[in-house]
N, C-alpha and C. Protein backbone atom coordinates (compact mmCIF):
# COMPACT_ATOMS: atom_id res chain seq x y z
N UNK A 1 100.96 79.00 -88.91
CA UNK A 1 101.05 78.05 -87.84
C UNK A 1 102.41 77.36 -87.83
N UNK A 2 102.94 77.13 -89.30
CA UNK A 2 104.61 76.60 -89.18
C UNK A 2 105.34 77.19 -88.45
N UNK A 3 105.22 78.47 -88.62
CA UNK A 3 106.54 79.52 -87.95
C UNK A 3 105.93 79.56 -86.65
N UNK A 4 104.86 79.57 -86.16
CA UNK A 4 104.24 79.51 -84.40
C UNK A 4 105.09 77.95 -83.93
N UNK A 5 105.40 76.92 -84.92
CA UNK A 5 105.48 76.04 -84.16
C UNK A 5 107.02 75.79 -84.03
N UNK A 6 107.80 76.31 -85.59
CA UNK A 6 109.32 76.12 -85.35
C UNK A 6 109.97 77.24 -84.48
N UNK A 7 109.22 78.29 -84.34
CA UNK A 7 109.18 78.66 -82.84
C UNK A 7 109.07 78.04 -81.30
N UNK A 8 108.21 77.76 -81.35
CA UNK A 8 108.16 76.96 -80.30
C UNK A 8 109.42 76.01 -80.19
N UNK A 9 109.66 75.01 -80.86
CA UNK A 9 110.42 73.59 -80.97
C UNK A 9 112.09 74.85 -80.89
N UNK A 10 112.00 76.09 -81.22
CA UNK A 10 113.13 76.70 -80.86
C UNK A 10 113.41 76.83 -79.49
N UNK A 11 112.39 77.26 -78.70
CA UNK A 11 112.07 77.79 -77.36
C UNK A 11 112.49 76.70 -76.63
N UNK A 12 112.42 75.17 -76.72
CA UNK A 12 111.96 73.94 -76.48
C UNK A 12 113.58 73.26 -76.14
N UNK A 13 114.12 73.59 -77.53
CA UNK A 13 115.40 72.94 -77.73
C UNK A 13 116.44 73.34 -76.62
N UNK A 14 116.92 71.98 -76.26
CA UNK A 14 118.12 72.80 -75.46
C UNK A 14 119.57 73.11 -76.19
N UNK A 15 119.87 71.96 -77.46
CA UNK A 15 121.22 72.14 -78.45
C UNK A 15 121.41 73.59 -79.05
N UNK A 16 122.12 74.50 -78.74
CA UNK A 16 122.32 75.55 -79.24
C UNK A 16 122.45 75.60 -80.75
N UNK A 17 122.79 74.43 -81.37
CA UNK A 17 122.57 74.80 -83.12
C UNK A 17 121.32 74.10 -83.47
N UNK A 18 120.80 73.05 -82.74
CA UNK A 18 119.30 72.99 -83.18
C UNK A 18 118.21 74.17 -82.83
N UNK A 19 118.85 75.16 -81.60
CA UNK A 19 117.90 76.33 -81.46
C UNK A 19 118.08 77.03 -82.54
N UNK A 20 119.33 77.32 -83.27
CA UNK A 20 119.38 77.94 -84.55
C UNK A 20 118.82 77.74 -85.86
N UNK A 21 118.61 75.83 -85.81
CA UNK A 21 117.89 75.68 -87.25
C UNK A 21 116.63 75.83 -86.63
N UNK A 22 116.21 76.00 -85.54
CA UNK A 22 114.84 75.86 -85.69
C UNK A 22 114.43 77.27 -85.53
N UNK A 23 114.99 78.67 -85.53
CA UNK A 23 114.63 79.63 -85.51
C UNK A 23 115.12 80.02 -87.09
N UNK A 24 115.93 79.65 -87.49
CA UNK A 24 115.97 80.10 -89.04
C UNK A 24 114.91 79.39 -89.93
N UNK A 25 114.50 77.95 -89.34
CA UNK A 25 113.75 77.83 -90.04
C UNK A 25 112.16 78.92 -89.87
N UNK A 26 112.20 78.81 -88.60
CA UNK A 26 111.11 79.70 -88.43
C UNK A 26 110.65 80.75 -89.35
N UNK A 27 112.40 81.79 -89.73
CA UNK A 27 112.50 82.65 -90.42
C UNK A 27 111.44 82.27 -91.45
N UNK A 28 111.90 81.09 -92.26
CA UNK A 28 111.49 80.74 -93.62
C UNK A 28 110.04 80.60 -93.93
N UNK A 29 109.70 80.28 -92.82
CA UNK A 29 108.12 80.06 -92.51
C UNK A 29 107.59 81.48 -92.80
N UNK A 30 108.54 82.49 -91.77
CA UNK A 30 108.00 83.81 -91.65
C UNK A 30 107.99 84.00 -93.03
N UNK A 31 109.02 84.19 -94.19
CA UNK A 31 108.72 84.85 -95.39
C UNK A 31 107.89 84.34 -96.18
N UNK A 32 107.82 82.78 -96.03
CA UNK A 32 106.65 82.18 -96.94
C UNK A 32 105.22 83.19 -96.26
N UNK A 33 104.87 83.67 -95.14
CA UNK A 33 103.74 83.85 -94.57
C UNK A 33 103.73 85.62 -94.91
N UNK A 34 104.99 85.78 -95.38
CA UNK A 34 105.00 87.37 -95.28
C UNK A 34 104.53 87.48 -96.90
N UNK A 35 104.89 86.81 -97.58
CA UNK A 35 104.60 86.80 -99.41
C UNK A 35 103.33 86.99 -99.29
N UNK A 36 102.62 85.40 -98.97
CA UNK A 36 100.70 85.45 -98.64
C UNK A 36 100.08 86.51 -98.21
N UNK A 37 100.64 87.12 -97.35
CA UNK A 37 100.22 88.45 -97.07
C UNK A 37 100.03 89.36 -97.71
N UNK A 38 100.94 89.83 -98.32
CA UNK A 38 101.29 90.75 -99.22
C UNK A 38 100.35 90.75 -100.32
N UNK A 39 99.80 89.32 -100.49
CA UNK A 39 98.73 89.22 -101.97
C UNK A 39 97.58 89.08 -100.98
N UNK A 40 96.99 88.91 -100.40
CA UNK A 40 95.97 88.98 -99.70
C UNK A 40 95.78 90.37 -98.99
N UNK A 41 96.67 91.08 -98.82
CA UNK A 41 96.33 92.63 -98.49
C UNK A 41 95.85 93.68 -99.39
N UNK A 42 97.01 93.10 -101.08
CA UNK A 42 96.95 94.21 -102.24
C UNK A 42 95.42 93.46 -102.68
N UNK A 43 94.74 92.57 -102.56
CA UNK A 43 93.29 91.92 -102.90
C UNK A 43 92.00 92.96 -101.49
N UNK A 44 92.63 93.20 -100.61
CA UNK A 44 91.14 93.73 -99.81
C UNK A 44 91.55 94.63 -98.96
N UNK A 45 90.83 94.87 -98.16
CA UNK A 45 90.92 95.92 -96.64
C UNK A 45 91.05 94.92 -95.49
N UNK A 46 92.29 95.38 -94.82
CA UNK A 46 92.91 94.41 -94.36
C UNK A 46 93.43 94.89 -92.87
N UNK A 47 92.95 96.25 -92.95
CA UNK A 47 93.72 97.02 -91.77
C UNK A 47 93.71 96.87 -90.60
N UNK A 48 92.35 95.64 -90.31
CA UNK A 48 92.11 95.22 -89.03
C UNK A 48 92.56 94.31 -88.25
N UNK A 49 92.88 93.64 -89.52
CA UNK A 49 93.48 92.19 -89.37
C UNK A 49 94.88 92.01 -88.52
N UNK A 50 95.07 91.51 -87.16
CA UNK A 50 96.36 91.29 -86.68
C UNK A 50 97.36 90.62 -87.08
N UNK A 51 97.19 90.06 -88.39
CA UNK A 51 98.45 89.23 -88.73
C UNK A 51 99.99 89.61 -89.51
N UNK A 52 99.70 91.25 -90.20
CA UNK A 52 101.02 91.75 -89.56
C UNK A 52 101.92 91.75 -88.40
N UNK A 53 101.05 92.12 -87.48
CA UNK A 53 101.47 92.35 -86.35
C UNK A 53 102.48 91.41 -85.49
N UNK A 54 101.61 90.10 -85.86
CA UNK A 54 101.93 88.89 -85.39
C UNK A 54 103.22 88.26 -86.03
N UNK A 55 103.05 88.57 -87.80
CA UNK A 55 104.13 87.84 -88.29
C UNK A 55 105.53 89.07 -87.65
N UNK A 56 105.16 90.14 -87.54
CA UNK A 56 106.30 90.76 -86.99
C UNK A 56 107.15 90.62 -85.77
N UNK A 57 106.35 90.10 -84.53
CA UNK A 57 106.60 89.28 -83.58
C UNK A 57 107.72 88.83 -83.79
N UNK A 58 106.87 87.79 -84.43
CA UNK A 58 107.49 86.56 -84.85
C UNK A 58 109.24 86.32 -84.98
N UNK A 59 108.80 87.77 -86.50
CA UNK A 59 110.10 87.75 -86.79
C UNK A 59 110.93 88.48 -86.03
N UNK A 60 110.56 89.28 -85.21
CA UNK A 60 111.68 89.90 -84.45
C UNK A 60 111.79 89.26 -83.13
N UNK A 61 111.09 88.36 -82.80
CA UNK A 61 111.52 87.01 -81.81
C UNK A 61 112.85 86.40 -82.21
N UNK A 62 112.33 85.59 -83.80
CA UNK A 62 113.02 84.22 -84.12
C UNK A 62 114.75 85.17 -84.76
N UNK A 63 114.64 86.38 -85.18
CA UNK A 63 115.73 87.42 -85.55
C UNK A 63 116.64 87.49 -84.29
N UNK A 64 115.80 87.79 -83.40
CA UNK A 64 116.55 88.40 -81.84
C UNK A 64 117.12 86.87 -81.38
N UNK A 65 116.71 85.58 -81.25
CA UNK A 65 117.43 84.37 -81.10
C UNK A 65 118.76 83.99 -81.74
N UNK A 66 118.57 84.55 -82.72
CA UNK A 66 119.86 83.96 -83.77
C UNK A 66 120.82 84.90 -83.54
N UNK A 67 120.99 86.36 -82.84
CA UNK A 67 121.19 87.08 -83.33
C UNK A 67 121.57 88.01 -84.79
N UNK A 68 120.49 87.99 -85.20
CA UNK A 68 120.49 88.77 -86.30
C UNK A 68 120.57 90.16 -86.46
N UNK A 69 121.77 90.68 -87.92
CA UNK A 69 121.62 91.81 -87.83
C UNK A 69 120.63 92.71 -88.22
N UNK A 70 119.59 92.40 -88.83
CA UNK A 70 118.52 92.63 -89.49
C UNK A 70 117.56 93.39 -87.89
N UNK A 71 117.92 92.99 -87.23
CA UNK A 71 117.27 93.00 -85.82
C UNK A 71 116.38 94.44 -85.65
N UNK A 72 116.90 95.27 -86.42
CA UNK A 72 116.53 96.50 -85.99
C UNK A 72 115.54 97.14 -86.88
N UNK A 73 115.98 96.53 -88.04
CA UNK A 73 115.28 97.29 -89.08
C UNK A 73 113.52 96.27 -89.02
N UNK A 74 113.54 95.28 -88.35
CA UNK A 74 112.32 94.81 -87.67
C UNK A 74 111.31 95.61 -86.54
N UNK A 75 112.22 96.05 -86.07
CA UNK A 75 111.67 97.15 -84.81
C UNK A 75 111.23 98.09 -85.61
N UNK A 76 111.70 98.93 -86.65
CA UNK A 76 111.42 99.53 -87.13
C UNK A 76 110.02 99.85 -88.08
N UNK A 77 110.04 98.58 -88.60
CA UNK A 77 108.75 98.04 -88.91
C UNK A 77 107.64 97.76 -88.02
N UNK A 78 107.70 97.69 -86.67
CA UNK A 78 106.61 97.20 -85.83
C UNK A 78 106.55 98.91 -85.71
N UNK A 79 107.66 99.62 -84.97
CA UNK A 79 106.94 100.87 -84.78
C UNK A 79 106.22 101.89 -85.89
N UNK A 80 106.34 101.70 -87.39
CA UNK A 80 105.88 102.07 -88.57
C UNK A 80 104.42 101.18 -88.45
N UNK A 81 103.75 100.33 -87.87
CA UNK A 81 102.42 99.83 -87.90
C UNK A 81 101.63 100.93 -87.35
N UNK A 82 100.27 101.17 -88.53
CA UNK A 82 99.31 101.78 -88.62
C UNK A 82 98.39 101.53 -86.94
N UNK A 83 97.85 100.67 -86.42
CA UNK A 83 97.74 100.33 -85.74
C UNK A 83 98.18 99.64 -84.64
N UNK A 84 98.99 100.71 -84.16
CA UNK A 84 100.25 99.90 -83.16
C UNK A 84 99.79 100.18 -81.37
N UNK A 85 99.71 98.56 -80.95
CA UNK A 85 98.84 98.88 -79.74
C UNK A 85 99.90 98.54 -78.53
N UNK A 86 99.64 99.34 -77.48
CA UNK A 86 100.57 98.81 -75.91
C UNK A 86 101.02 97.43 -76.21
N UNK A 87 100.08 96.75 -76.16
CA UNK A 87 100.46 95.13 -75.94
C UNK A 87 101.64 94.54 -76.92
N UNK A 88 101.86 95.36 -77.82
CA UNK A 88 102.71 94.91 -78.75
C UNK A 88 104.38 95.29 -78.47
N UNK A 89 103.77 96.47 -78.17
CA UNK A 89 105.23 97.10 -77.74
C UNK A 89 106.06 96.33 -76.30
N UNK A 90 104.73 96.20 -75.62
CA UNK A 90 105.10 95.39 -74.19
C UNK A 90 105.92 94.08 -75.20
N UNK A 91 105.53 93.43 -75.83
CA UNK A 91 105.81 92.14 -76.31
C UNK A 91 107.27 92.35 -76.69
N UNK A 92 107.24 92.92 -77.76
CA UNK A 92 108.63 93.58 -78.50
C UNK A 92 109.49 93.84 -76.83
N UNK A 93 109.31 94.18 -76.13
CA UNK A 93 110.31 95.07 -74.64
C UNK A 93 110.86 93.58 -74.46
N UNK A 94 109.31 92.41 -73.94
CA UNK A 94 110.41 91.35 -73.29
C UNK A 94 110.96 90.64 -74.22
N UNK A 95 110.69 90.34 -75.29
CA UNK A 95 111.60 89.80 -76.49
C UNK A 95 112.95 90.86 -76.08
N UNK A 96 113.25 91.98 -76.39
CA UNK A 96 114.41 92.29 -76.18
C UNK A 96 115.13 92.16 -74.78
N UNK A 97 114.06 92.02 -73.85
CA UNK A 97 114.83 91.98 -72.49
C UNK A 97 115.32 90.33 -72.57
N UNK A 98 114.65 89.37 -73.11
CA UNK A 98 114.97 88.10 -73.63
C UNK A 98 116.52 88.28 -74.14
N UNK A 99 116.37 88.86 -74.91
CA UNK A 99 117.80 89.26 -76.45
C UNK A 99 118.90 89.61 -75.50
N UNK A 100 118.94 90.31 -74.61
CA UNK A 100 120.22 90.82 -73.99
C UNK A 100 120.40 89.94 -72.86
N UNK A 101 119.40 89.43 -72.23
CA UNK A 101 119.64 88.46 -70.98
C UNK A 101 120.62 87.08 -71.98
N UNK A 102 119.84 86.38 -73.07
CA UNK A 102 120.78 86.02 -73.60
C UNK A 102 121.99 86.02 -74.12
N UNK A 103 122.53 87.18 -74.80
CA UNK A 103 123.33 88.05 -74.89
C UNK A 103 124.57 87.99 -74.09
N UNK A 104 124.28 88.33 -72.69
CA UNK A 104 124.75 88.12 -71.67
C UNK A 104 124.96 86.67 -70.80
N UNK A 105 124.30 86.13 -71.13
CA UNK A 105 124.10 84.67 -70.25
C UNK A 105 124.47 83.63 -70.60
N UNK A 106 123.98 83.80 -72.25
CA UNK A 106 124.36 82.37 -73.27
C UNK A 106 123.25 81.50 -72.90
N UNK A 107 121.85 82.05 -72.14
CA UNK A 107 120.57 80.44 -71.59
C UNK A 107 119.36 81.66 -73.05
N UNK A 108 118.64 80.92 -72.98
CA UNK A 108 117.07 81.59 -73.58
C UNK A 108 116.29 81.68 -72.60
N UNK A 109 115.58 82.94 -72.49
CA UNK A 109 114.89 83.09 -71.65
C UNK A 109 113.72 82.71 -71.08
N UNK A 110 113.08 81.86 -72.16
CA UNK A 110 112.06 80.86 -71.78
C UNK A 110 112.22 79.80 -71.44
């Protein structure tokens, strides 16, 4: 829920370096949430569960804001999901159509 929200307060911000701490922080959120995972997956059957999915979002949201170079090797990871559905990919498209409109514009697309 941290990283859903320093997301948000990224989306929110209009100061271009407070959009940055608040998407790096996001980051931080993301890895604290990516560790928990990791021990809660190697503990059960987990395959159903959307919260890979989600923390991947995430991170290739709050990655694609900052521009990060890491950017890709995130994509990479969403398309390597066992259960990889339309809706996700749709998601991942406007995040990147987000990434380049910014890119180009210098505004966020939300």
């Amino acid at each position: 829920m941290a990283a859903a929200a320093s997301l948000e307060l990224g989306r929110t911000t209009s100061a271009s370096s407070d959009q940055t701490e608040k998407f790096t922080q996001a980051l931080e959120h993301i890895q604290i949430c990516w560790e928990i995972w990791k021990t809660l997956k190697s503990a059960g059957d987990l395959s159903k569960d959307p919260t890979e999915t989600l923390l991947l979002i995430y991170e290739f949201e709050a990655r694609a804001k900052i521009n990060d170079s890491t950017l890709e090797h995130v994509l990479e990871a969403v398309l390597e999901l066992q259960h990889l559905e339309p809706k996700t990919l749709e998601t991942i498209a406007y995040l990147t159509c987000c990434h380049i409109h910014q890119m180009r514009n210098g505004s966020l697309c939300f």
